[in-house]
C-alpha atoms as a PDB file:
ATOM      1  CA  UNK A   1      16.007  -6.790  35.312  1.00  0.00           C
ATOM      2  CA  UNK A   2      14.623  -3.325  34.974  1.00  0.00           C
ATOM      3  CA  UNK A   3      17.406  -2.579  32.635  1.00  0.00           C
ATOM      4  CA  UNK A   4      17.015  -5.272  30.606  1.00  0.00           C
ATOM      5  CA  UNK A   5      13.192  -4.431  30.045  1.00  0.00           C
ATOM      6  CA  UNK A   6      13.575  -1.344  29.330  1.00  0.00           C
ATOM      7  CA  UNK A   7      16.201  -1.868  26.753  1.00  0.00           C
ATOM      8  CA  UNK A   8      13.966  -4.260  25.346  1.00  0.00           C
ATOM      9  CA  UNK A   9      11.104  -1.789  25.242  1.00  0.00           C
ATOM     10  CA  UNK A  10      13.566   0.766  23.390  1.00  0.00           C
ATOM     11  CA  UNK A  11      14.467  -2.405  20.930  1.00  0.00           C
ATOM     12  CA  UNK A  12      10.727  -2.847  19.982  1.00  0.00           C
ATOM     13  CA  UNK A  13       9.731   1.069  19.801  1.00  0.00           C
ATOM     14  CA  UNK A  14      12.917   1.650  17.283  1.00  0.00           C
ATOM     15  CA  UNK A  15      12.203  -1.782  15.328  1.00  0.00           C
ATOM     16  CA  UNK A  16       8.205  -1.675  15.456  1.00  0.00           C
ATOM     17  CA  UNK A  17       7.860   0.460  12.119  1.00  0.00           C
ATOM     18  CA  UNK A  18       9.986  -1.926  10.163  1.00  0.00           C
ATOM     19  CA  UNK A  19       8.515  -4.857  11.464  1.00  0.00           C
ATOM     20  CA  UNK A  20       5.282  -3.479  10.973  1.00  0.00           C
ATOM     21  CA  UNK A  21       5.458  -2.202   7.298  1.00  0.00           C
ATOM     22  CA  UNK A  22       3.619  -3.730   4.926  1.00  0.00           C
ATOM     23  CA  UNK A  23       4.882  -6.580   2.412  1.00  0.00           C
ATOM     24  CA  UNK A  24       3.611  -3.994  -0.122  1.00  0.00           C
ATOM     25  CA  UNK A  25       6.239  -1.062   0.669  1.00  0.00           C
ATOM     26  CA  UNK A  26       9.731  -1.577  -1.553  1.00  0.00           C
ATOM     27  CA  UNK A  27      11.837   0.700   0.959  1.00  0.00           C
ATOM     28  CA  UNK A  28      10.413  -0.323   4.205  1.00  0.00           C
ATOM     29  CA  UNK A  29      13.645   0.517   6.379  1.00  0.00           C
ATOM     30  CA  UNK A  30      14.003   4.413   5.022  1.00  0.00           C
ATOM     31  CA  UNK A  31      10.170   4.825   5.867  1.00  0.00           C
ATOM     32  CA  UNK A  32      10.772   3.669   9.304  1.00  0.00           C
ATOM     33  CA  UNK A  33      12.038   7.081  10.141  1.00  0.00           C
ATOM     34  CA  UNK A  34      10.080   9.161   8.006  1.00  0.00           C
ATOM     35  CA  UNK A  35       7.351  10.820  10.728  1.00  0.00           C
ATOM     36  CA  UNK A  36       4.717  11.398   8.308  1.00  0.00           C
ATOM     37  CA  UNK A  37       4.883   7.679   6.561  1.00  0.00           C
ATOM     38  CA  UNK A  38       4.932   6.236   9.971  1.00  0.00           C
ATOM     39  CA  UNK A  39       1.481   8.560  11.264  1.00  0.00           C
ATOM     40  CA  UNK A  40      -0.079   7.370   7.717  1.00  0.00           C
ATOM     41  CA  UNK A  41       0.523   3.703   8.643  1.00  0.00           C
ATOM     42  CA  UNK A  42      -0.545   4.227  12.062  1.00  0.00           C
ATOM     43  CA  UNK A  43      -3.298   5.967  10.764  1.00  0.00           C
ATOM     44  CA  UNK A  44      -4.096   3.416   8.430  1.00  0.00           C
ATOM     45  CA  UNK A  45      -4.177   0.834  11.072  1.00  0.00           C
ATOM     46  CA  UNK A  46      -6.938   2.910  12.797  1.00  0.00           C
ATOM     47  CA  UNK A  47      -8.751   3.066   9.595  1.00  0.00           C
ATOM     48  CA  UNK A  48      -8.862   6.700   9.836  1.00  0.00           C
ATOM     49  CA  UNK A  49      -8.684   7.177   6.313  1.00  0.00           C
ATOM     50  CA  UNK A  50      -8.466  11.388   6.419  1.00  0.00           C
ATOM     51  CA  UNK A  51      -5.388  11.538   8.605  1.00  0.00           C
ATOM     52  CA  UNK A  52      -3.845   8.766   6.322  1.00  0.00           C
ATOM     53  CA  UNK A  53      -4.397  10.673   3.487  1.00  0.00           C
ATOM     54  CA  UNK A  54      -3.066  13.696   4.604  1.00  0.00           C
ATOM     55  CA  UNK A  55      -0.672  12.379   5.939  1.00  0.00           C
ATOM     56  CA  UNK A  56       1.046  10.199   3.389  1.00  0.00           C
ATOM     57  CA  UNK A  57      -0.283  13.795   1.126  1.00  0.00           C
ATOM     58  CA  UNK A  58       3.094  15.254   3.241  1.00  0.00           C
ATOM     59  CA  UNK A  59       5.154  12.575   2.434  1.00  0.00           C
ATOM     60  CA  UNK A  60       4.709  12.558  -1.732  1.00  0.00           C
ATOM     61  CA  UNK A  61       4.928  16.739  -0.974  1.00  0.00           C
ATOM     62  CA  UNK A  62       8.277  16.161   0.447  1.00  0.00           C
ATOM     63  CA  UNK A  63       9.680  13.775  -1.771  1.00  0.00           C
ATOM     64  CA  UNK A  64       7.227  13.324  -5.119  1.00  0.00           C
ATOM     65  CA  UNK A  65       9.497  10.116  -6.289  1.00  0.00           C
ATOM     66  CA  UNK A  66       8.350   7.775  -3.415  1.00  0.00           C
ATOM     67  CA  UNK A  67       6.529   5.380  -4.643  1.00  0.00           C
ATOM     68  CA  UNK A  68       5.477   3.390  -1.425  1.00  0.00           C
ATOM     69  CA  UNK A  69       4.193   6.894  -0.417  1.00  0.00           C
ATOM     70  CA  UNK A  70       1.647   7.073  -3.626  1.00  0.00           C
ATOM     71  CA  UNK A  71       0.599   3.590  -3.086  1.00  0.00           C
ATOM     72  CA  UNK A  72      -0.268   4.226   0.731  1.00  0.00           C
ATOM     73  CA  UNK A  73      -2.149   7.292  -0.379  1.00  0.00           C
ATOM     74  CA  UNK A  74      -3.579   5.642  -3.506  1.00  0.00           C
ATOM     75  CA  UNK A  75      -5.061   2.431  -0.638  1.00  0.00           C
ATOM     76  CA  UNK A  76      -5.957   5.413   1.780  1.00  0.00           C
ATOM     77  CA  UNK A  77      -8.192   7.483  -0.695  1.00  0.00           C
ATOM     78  CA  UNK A  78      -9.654   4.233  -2.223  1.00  0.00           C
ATOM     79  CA  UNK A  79     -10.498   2.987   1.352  1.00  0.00           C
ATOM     80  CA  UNK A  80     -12.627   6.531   1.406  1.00  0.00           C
ATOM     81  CA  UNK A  81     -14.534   5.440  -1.663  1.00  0.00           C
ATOM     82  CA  UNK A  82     -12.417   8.020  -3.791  1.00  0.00           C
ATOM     83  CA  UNK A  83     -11.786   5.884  -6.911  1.00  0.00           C
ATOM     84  CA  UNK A  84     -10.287   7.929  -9.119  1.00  0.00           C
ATOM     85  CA  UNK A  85      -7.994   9.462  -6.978  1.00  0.00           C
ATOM     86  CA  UNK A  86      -6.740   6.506  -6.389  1.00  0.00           C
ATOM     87  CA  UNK A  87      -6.124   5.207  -9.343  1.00  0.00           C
ATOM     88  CA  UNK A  88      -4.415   8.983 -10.110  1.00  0.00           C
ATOM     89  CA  UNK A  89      -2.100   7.908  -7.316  1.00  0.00           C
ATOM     90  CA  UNK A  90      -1.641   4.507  -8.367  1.00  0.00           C
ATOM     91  CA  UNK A  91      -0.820   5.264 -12.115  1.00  0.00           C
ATOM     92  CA  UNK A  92       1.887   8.138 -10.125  1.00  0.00           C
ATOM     93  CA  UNK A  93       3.632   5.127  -7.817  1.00  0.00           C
ATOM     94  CA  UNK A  94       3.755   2.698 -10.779  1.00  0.00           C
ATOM     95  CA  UNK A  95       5.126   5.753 -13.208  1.00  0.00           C
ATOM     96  CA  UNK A  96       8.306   5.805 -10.475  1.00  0.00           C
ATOM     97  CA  UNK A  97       7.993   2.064 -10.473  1.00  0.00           C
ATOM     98  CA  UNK A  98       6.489  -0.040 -12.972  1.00  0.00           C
ATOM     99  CA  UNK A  99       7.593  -3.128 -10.855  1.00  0.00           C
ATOM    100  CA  UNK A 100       5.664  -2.022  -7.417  1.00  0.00           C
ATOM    101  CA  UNK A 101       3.788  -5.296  -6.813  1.00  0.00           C
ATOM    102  CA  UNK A 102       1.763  -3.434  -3.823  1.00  0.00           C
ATOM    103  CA  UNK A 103       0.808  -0.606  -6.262  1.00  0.00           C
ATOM    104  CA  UNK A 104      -0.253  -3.098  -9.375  1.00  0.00           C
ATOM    105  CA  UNK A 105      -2.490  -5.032  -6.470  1.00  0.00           C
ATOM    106  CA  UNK A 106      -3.841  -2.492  -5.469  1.00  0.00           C
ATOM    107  CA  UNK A 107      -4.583  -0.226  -8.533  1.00  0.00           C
ATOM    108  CA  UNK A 108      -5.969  -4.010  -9.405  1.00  0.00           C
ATOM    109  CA  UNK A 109      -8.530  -4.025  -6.452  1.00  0.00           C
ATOM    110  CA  UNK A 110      -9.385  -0.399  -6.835  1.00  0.00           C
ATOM    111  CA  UNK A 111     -10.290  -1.222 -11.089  1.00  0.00           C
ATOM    112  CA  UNK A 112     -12.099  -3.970  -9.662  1.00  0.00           C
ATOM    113  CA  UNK A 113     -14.351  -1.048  -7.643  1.00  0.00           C
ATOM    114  CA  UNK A 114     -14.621   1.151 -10.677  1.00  0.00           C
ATOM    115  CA  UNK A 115     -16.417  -1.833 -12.420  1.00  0.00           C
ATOM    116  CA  UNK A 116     -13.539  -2.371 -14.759  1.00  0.00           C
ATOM    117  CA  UNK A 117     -12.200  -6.030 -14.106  1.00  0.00           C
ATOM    118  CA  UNK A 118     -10.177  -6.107 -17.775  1.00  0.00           C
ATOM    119  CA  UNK A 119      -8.350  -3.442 -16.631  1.00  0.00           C
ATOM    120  CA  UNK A 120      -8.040  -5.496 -12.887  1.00  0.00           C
ATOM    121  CA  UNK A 121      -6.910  -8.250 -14.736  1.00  0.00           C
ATOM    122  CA  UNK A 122      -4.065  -6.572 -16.936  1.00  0.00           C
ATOM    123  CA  UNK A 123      -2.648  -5.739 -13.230  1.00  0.00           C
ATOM    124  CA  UNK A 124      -2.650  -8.977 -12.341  1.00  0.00           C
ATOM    125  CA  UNK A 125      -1.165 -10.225 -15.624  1.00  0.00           C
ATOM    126  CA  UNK A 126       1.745  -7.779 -14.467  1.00  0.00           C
ATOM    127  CA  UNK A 127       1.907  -9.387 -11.012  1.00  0.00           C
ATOM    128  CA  UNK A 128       2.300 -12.984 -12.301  1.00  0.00           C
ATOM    129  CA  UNK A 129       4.997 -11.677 -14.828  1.00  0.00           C
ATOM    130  CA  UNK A 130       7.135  -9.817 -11.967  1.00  0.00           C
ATOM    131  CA  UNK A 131       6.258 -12.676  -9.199  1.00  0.00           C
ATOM    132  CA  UNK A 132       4.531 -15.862 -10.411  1.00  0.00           C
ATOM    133  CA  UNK A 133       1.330 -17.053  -9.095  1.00  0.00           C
ATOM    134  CA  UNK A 134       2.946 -17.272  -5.584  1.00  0.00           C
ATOM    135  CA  UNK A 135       3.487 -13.854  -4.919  1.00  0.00           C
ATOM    136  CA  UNK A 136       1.031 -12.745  -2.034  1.00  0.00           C
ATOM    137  CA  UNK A 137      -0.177  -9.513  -4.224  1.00  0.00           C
ATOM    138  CA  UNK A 138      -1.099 -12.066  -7.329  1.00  0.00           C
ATOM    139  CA  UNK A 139      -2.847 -14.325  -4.647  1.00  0.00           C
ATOM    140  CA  UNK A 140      -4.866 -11.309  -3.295  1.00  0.00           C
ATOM    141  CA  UNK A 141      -5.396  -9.715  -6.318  1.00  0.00           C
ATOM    142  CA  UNK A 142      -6.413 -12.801  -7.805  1.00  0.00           C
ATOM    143  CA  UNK A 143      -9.355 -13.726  -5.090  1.00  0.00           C
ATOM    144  CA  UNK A 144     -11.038 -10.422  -5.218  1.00  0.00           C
ATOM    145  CA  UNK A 145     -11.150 -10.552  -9.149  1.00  0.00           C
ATOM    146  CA  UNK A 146     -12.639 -14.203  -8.819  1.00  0.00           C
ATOM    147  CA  UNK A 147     -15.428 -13.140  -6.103  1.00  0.00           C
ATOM    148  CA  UNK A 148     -15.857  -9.901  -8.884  1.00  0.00           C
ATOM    149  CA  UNK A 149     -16.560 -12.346 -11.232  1.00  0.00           C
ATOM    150  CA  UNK A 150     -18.709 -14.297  -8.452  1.00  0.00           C
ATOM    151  CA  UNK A 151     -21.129 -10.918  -8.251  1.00  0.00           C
ATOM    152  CA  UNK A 152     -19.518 -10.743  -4.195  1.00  0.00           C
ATOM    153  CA  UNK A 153     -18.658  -7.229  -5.043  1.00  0.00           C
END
């Protein structure tokens, strides 16, 4: 029994990053073992903004064609109120990838912040082009422009 727990344990620790990437990331499996990527998400996940953004800083350092890693910074610096470094890393992520769904959301969101909802819109326009209306980043992006528009900003 002890051996089967463990093993179990060792299951979870080596699967946990995967599982617990987010629908946003496009390589979520060659993150998983990337140290810094996995310290920003866990970082994130504390909402300790400065050690995300360092960290997922190292990861874009390391490899400045990783795309997931510009998004997570681009969401990290936003989340500290820094707009247009966000959008800086945003317009870098969707430059690697025009079709990154989790960086057109969220460049969406963080337009949104700037005051600039046309802009927030042409993202979503993107999103329903790649995804449809069912994707979950056109859903998300779609109910923060419509409280926007609400004045719930």
């Amino acid at each position: 029994m002890k051996s089967f727990v463990t093993t179990s344990l060792l299951a979870l620790t080596l699967i946990g990053p995967a599982v617990y990437a987010s629908d946003s990331e496009t390589s979520p499996n060659v993150h998983a073992a990337d140290h810094d990527y996995a310290a920003g998400k866990q970082a994130v996940a504390r909402k300790d903004w400065p050690a995300a953004v360092a960290s997922f800083r190292k990861v874009v350092a390391a490899d400045p064609n990783n795309a997931d890693g510009y998004n997570m910074l681009g969401y990290s610096l936003r989340s500290m109120g820094k707009i247009d470094e966000a959008l800086a890393a945003y317009d870098r992520a969707l430059a690697i990838n025009p079709k990154h769904m989790g960086a057109l959301e969220y460049s969406g969101v963080a337009y949104l912040k700037a005051g600039q909802p046309a802009k927030a819109k042409e993202q979503l326009a993107k999103l329903e082009a790649l995804g449809g209306k069912s994707s979950e980043e056109y859903r998300d992006l779609q109910e923060a422009i419509e409280k926007y528009d609400a004045g719930q900003h």
